[in-house]
PDB file of N, CA and C in Angstrom:
ATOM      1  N   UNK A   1       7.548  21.099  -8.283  1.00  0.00           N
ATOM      2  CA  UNK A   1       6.882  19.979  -7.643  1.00  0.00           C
ATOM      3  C   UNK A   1       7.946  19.112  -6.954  1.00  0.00           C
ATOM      4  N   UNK A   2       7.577  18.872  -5.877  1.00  0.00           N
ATOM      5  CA  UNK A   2       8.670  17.893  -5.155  1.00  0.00           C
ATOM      6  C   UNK A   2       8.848  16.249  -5.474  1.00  0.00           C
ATOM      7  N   UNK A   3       9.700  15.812  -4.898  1.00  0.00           N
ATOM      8  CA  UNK A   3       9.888  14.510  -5.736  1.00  0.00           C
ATOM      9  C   UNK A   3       8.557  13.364  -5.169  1.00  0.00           C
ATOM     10  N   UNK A   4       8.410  14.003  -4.057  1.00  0.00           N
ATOM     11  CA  UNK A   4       7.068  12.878  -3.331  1.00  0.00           C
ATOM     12  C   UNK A   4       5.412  13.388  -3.781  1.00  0.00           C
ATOM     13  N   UNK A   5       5.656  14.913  -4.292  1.00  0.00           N
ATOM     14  CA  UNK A   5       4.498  15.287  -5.392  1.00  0.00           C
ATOM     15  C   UNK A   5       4.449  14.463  -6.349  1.00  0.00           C
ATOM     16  N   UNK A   6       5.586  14.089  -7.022  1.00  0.00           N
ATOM     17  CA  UNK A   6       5.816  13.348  -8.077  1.00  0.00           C
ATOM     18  C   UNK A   6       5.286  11.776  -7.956  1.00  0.00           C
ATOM     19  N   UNK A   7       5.439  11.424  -6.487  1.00  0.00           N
ATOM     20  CA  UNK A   7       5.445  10.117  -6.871  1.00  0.00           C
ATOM     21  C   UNK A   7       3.671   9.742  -6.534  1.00  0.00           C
ATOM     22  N   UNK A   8       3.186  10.583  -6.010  1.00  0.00           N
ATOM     23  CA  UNK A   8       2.118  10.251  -5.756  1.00  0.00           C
ATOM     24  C   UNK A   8       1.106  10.954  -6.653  1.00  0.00           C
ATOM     25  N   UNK A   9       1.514  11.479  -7.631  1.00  0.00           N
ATOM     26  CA  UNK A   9       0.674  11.457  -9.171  1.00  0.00           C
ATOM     27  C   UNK A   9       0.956  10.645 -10.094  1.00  0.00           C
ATOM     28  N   UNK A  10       2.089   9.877  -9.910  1.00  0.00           N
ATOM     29  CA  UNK A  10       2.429   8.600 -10.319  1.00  0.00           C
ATOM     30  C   UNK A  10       1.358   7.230  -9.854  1.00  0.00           C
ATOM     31  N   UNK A  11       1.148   7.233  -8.093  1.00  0.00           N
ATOM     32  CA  UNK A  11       0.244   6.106  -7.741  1.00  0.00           C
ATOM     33  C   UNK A  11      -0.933   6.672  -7.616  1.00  0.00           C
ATOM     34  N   UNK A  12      -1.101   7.867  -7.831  1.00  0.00           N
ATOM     35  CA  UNK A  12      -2.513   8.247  -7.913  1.00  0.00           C
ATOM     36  C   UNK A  12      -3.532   7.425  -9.514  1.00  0.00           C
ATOM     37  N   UNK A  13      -2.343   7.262 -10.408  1.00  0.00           N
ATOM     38  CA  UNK A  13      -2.845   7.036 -11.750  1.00  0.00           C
ATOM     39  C   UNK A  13      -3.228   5.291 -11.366  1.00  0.00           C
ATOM     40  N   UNK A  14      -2.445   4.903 -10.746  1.00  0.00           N
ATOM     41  CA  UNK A  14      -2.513   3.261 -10.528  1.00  0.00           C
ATOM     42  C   UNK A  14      -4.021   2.987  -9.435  1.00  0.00           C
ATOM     43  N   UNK A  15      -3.671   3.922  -8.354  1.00  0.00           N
ATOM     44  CA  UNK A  15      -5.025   3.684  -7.521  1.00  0.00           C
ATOM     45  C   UNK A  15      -6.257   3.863  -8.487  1.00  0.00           C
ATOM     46  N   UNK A  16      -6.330   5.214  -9.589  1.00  0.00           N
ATOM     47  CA  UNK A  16      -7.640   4.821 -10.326  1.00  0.00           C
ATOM     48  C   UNK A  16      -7.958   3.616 -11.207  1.00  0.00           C
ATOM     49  N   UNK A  17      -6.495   3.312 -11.331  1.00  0.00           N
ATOM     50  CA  UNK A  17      -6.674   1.666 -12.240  1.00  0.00           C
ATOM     51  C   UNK A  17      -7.457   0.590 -11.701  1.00  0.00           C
ATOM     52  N   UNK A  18      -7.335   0.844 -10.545  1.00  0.00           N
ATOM     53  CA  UNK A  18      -7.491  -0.457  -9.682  1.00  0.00           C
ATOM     54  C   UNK A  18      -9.223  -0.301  -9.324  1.00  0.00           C
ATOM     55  N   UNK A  19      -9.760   1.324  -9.515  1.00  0.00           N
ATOM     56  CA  UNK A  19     -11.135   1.410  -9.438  1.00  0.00           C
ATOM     57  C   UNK A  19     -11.360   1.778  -7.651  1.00  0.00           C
ATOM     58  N   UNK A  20     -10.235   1.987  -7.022  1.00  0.00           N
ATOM     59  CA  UNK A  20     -11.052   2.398  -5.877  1.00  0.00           C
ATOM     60  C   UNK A  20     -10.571   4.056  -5.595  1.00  0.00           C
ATOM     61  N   UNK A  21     -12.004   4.675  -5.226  1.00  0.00           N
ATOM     62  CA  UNK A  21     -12.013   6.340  -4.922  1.00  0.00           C
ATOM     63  C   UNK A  21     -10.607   6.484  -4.768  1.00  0.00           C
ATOM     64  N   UNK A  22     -10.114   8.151  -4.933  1.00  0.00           N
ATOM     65  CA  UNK A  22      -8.759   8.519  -4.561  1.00  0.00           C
ATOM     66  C   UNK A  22      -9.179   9.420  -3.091  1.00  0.00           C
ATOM     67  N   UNK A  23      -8.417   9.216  -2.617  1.00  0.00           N
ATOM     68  CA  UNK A  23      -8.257  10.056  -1.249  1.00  0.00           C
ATOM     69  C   UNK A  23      -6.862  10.568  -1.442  1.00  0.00           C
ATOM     70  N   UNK A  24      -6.568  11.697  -2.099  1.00  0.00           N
ATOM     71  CA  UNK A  24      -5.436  12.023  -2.401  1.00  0.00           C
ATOM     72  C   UNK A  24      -4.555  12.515  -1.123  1.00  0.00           C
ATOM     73  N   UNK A  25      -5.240  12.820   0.279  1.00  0.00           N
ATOM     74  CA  UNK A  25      -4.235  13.600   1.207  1.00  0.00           C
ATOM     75  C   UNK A  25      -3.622  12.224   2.229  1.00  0.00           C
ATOM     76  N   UNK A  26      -4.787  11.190   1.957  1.00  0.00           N
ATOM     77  CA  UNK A  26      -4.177  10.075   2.227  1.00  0.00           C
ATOM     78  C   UNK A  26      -3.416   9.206   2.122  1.00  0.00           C
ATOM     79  N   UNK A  27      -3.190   9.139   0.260  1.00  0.00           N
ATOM     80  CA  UNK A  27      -2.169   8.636  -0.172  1.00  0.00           C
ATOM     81  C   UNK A  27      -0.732   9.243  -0.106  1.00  0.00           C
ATOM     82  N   UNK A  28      -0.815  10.783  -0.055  1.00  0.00           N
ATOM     83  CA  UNK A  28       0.130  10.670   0.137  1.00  0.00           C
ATOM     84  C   UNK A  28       0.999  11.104   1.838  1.00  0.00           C
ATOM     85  N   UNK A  29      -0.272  10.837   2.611  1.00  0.00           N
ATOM     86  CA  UNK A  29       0.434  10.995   3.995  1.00  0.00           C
ATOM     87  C   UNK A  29       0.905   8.893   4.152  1.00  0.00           C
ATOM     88  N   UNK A  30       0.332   7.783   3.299  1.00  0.00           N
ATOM     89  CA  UNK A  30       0.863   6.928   3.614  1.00  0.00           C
ATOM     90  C   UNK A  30       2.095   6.781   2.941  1.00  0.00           C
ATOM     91  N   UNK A  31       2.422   7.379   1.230  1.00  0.00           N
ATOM     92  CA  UNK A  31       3.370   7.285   0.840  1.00  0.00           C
ATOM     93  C   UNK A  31       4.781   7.976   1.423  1.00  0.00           C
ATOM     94  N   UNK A  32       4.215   9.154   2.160  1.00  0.00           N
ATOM     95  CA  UNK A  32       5.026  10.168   3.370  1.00  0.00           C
ATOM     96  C   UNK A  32       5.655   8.841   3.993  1.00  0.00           C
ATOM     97  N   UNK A  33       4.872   8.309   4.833  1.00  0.00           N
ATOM     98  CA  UNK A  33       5.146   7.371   5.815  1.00  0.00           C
ATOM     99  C   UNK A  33       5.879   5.592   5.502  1.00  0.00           C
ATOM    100  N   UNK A  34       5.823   5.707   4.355  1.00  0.00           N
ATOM    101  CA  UNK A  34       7.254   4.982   3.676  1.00  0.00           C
ATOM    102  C   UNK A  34       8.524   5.048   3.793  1.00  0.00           C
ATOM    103  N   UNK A  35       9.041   6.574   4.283  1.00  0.00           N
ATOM    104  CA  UNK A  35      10.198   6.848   3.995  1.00  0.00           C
ATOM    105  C   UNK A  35      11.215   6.639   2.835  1.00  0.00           C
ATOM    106  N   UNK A  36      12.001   6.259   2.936  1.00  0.00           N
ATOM    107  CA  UNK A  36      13.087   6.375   1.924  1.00  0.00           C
ATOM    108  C   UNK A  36      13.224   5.443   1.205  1.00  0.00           C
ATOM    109  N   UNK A  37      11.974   4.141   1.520  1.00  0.00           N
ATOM    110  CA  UNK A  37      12.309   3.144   0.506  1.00  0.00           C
ATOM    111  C   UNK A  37      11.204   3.414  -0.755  1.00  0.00           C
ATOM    112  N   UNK A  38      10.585   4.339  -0.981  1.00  0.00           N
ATOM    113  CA  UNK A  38       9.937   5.084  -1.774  1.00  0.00           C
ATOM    114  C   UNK A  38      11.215   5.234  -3.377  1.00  0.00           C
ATOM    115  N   UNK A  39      11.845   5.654  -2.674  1.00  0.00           N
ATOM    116  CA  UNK A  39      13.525   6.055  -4.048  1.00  0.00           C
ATOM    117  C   UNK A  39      14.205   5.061  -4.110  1.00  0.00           C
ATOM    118  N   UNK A  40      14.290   3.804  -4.317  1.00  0.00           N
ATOM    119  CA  UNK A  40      14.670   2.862  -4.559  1.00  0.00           C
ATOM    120  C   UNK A  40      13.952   1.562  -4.835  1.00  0.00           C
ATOM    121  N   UNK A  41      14.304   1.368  -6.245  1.00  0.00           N
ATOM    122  CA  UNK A  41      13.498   0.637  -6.880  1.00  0.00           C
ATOM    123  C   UNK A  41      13.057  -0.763  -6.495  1.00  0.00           C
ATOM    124  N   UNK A  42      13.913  -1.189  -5.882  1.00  0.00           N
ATOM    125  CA  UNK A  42      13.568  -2.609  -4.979  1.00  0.00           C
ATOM    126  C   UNK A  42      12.905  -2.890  -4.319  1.00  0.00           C
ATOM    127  N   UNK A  43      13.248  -1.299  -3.236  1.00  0.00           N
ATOM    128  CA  UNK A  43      12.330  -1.275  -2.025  1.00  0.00           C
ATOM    129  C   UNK A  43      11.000  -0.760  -2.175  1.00  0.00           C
ATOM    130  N   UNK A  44      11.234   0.074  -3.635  1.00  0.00           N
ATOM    131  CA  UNK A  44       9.282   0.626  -3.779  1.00  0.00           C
ATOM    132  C   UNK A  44       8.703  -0.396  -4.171  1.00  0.00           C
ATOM    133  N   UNK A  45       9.152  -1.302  -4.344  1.00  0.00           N
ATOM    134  CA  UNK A  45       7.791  -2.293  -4.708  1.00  0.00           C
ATOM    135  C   UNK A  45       7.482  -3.506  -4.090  1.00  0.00           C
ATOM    136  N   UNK A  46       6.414  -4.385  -4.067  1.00  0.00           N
ATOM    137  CA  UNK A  46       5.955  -5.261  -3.125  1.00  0.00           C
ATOM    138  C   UNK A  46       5.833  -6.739  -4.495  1.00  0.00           C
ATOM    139  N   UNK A  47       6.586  -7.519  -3.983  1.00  0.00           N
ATOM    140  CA  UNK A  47       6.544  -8.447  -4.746  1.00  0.00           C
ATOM    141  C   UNK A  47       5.629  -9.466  -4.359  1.00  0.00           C
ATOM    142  N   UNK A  48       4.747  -9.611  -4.696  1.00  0.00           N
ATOM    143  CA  UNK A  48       3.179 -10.143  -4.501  1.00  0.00           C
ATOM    144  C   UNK A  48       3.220 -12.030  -4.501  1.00  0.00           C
ATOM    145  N   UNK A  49       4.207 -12.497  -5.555  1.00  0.00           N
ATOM    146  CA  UNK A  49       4.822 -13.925  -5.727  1.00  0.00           C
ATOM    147  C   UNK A  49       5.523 -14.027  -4.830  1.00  0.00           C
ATOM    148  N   UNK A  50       6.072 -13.640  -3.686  1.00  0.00           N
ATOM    149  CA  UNK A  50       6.888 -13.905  -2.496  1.00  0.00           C
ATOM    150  C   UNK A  50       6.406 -14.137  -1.555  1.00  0.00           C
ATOM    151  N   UNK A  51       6.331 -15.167  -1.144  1.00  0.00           N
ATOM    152  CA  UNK A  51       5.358 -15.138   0.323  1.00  0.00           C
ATOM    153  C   UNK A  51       6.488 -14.343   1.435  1.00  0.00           C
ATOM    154  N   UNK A  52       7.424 -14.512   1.445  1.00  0.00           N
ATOM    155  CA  UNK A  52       8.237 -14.111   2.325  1.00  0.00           C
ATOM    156  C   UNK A  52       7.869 -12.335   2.314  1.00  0.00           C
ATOM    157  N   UNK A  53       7.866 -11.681   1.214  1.00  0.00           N
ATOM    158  CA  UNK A  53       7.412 -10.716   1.061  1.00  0.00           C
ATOM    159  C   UNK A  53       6.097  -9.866   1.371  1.00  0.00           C
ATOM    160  N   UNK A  54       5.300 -11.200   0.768  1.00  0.00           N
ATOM    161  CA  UNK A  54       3.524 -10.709   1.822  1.00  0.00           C
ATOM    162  C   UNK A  54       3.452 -10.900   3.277  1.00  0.00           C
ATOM    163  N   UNK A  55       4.183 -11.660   3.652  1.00  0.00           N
ATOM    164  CA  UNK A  55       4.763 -11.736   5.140  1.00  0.00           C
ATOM    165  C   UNK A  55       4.582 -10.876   6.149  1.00  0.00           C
ATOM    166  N   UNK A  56       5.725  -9.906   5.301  1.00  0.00           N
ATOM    167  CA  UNK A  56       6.181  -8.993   5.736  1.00  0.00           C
ATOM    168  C   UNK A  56       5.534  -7.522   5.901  1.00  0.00           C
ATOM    169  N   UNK A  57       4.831  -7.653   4.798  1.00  0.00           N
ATOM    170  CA  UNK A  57       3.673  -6.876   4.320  1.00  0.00           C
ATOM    171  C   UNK A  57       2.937  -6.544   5.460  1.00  0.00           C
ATOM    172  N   UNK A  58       2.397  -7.623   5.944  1.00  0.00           N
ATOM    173  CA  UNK A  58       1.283  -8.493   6.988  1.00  0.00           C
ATOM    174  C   UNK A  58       1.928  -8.047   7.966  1.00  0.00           C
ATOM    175  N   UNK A  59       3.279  -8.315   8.395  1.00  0.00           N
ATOM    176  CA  UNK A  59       3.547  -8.122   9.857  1.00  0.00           C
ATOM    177  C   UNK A  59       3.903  -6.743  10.281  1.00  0.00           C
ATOM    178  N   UNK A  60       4.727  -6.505   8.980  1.00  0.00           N
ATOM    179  CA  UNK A  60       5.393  -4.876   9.782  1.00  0.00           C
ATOM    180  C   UNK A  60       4.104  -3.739   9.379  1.00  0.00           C
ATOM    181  N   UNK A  61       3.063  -4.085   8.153  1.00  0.00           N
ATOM    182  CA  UNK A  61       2.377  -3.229   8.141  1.00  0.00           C
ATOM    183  C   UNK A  61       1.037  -3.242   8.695  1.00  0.00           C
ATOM    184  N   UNK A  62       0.402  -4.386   8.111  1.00  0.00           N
ATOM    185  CA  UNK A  62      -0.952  -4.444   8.682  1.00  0.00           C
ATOM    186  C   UNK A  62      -0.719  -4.472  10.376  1.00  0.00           C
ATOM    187  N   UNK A  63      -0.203  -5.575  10.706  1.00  0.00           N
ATOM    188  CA  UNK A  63      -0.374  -5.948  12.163  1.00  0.00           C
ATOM    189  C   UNK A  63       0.656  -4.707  13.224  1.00  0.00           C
ATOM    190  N   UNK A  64       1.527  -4.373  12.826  1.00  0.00           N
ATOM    191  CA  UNK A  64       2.536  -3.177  13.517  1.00  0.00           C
ATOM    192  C   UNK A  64       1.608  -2.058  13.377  1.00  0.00           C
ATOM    193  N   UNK A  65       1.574  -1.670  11.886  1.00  0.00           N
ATOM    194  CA  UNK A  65       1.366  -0.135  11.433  1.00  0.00           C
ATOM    195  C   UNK A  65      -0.107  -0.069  11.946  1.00  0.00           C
ATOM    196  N   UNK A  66      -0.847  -0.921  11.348  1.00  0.00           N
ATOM    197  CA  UNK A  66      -2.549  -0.306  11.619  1.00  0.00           C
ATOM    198  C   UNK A  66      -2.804  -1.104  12.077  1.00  0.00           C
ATOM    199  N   UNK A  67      -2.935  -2.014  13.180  1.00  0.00           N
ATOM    200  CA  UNK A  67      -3.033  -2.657  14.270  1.00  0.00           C
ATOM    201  C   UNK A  67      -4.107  -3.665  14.306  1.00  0.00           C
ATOM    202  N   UNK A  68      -4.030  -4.645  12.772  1.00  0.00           N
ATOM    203  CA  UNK A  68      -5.047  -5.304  12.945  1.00  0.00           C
ATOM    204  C   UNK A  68      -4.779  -6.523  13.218  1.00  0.00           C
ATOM    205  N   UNK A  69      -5.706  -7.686  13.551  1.00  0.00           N
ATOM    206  CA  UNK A  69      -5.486  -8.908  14.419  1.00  0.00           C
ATOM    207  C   UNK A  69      -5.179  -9.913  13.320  1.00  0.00           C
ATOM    208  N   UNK A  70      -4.019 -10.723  13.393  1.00  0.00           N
ATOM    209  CA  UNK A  70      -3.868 -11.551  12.447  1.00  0.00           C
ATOM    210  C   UNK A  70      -4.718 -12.832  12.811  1.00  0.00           C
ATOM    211  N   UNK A  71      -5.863 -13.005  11.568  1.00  0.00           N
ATOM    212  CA  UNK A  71      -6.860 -13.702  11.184  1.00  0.00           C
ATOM    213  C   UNK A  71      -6.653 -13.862   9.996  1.00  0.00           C
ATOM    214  N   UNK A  72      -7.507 -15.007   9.743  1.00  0.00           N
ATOM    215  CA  UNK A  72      -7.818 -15.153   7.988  1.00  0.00           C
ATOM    216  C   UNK A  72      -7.971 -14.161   7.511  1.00  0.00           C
ATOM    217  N   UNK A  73      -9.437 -13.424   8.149  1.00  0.00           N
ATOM    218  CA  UNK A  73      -9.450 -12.219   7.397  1.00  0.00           C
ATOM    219  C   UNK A  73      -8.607 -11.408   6.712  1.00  0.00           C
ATOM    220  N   UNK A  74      -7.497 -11.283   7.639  1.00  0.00           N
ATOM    221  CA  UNK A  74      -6.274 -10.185   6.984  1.00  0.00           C
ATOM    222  C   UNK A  74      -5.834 -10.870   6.024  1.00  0.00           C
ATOM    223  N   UNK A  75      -5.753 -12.187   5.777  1.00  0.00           N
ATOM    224  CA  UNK A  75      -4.789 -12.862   5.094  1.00  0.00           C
ATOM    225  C   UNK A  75      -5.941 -12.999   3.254  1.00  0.00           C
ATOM    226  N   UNK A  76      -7.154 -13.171   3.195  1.00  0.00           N
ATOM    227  CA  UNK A  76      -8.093 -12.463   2.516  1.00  0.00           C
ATOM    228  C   UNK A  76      -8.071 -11.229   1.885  1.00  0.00           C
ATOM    229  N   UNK A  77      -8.089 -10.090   3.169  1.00  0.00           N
ATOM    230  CA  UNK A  77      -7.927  -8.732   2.557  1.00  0.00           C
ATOM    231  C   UNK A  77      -6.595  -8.613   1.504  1.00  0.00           C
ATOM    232  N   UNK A  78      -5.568  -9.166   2.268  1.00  0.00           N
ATOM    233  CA  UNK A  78      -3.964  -9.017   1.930  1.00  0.00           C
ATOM    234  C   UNK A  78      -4.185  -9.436  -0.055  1.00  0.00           C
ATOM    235  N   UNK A  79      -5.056 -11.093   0.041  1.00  0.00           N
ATOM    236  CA  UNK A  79      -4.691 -11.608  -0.977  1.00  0.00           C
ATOM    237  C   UNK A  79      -6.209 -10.811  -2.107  1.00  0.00           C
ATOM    238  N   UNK A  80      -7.136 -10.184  -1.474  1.00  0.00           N
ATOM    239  CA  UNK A  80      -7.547  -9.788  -2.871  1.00  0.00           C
ATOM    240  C   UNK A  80      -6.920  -8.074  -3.081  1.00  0.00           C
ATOM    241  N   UNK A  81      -6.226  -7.195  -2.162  1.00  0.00           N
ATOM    242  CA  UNK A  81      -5.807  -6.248  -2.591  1.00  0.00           C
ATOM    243  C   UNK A  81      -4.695  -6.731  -3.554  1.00  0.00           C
ATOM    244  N   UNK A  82      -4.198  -7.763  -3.399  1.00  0.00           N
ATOM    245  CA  UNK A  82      -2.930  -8.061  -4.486  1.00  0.00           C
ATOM    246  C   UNK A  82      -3.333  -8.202  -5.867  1.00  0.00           C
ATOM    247  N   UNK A  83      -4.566  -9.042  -5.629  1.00  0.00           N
ATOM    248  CA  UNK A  83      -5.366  -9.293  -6.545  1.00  0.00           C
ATOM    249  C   UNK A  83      -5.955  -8.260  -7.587  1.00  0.00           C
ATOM    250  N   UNK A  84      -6.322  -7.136  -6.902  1.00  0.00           N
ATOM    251  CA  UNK A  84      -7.342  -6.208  -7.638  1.00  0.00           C
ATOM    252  C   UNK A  84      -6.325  -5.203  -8.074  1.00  0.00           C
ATOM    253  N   UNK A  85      -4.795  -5.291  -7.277  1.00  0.00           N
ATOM    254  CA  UNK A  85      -3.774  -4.346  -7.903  1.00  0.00           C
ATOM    255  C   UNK A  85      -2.914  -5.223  -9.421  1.00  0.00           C
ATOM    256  N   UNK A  86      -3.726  -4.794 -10.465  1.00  0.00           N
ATOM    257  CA  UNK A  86      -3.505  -6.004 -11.717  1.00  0.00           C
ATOM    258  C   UNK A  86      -1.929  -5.399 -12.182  1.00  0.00           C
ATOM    259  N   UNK A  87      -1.547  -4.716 -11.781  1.00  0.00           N
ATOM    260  CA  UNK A  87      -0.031  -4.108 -12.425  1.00  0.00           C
ATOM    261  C   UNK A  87       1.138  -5.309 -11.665  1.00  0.00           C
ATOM    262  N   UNK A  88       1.973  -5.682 -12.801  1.00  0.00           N
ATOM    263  CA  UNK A  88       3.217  -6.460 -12.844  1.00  0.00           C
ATOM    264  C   UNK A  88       3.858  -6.068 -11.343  1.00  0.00           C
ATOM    265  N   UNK A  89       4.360  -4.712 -11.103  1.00  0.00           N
ATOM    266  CA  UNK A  89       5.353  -3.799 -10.302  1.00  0.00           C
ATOM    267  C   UNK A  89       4.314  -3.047  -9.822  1.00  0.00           C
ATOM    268  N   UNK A  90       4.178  -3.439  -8.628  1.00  0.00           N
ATOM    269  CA  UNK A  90       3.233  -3.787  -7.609  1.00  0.00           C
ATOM    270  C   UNK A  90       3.884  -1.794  -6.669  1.00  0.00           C
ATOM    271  N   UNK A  91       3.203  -1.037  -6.559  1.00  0.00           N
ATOM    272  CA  UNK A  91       4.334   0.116  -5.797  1.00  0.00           C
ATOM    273  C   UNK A  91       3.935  -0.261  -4.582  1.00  0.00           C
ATOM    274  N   UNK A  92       5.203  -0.213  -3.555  1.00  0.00           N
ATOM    275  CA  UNK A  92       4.316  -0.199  -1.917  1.00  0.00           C
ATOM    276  C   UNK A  92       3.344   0.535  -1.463  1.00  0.00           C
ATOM    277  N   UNK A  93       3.536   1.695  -2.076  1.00  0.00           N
ATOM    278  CA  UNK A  93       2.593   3.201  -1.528  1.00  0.00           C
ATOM    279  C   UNK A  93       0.938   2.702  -1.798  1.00  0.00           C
ATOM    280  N   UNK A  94       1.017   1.871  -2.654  1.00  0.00           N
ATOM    281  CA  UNK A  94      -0.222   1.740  -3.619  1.00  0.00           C
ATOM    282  C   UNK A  94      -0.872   0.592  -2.849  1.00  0.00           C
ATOM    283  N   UNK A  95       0.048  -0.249  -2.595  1.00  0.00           N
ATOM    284  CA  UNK A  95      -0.328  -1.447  -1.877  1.00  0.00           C
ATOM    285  C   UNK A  95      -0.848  -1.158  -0.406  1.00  0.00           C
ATOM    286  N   UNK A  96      -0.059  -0.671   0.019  1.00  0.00           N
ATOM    287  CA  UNK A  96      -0.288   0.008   1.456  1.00  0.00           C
ATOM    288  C   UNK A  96      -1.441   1.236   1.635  1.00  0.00           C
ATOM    289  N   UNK A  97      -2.099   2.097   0.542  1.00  0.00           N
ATOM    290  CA  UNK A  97      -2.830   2.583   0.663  1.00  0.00           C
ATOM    291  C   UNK A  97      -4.050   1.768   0.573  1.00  0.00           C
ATOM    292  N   UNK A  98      -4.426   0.973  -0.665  1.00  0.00           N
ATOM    293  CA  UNK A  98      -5.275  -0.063  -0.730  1.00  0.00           C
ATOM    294  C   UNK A  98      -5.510  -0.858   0.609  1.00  0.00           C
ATOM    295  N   UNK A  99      -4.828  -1.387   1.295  1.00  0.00           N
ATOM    296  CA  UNK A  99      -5.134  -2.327   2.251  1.00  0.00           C
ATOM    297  C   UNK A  99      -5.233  -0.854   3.813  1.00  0.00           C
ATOM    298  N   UNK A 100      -4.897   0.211   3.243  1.00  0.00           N
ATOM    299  CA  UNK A 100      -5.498   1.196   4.338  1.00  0.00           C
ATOM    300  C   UNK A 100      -6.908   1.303   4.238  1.00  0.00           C
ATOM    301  N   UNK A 101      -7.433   1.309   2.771  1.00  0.00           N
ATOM    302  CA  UNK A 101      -8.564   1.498   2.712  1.00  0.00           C
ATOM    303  C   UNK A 101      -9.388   0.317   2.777  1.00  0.00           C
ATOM    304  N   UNK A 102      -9.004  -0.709   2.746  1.00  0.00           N
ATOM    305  CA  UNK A 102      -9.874  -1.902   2.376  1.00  0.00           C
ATOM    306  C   UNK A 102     -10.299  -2.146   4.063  1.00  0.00           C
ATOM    307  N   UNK A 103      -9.176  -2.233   4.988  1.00  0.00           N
ATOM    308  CA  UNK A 103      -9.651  -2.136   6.834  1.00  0.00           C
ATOM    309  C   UNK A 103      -9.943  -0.631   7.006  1.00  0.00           C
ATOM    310  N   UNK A 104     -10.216   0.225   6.060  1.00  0.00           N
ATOM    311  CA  UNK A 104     -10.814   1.428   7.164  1.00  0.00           C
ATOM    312  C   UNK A 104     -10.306   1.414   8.072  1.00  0.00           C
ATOM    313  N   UNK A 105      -8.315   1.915   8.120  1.00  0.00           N
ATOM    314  CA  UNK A 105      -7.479   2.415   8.913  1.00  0.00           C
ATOM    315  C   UNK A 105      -7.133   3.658   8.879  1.00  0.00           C
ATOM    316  N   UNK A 106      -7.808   4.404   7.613  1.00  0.00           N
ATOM    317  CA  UNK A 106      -7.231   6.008   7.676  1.00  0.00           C
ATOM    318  C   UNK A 106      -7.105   6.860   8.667  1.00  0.00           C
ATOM    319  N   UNK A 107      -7.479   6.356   9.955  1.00  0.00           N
ATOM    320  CA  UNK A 107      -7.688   7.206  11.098  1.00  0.00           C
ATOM    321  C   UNK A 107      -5.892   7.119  11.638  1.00  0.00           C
ATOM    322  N   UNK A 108      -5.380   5.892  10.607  1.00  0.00           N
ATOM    323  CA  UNK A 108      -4.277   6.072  11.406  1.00  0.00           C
ATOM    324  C   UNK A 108      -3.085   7.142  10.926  1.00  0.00           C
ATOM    325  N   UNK A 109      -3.773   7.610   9.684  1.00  0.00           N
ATOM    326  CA  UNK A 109      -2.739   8.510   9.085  1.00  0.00           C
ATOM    327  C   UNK A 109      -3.273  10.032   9.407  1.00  0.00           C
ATOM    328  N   UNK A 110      -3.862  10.607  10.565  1.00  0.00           N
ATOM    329  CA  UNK A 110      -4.929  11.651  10.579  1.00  0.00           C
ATOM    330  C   UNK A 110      -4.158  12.178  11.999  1.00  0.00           C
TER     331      UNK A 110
END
């Protein structure tokens, strides 16, 4: 099994925590699309108490990656996916799949 097999039976276990369906070819074409900060522990995770961090979240992913309009709304979606992801160590893959699914952006990983 490869190491990105690995990691996404790792956030596969967290996405069922959180109660929303798995789309397994999705998660891991977004965790694919992480790159290399996937293997490093700093960078895999999204520190949710940082605004500087949800920020960033917001800009390079929502608004860059899946091209949505910064509104309240996003800033809503942003704060109950944080919300409904109840784990301490927050993974990006997990975070970033959640808020793929919450705007019905999967078209962008297809």
């Amino acid at each position: 099994m490869s190491k990105i097999d690995e990691l996404v039976e790792k956030y596969a276990k967290d996405v069922e925590e959180v109660g929303e369906k798995l789309d397994k070819t999705l998660l891991r074409a977004v965790a694919k699309g992480c790159g290399p900060s996937l293997y490093k522990k700093d960078t895999s995770l999204v520190a949710a108490s940082d605004k500087k961090e949800v920020e960033r979240v917001k800009q390079n992913f929502c608004i860059k990656k899946l091209g949505i309009k910064d509104t309240p709304k996003l800033d809503e979606g942003i704060a109950e996916v944080l919300k409904s992801y109840k784990k301490r160590q927050k993974q990006r893959a997990v975070v970033y799949y959640l808020l793929v699914k919450r705007f019905k952006k999967g078209s962008v990983y297809k």
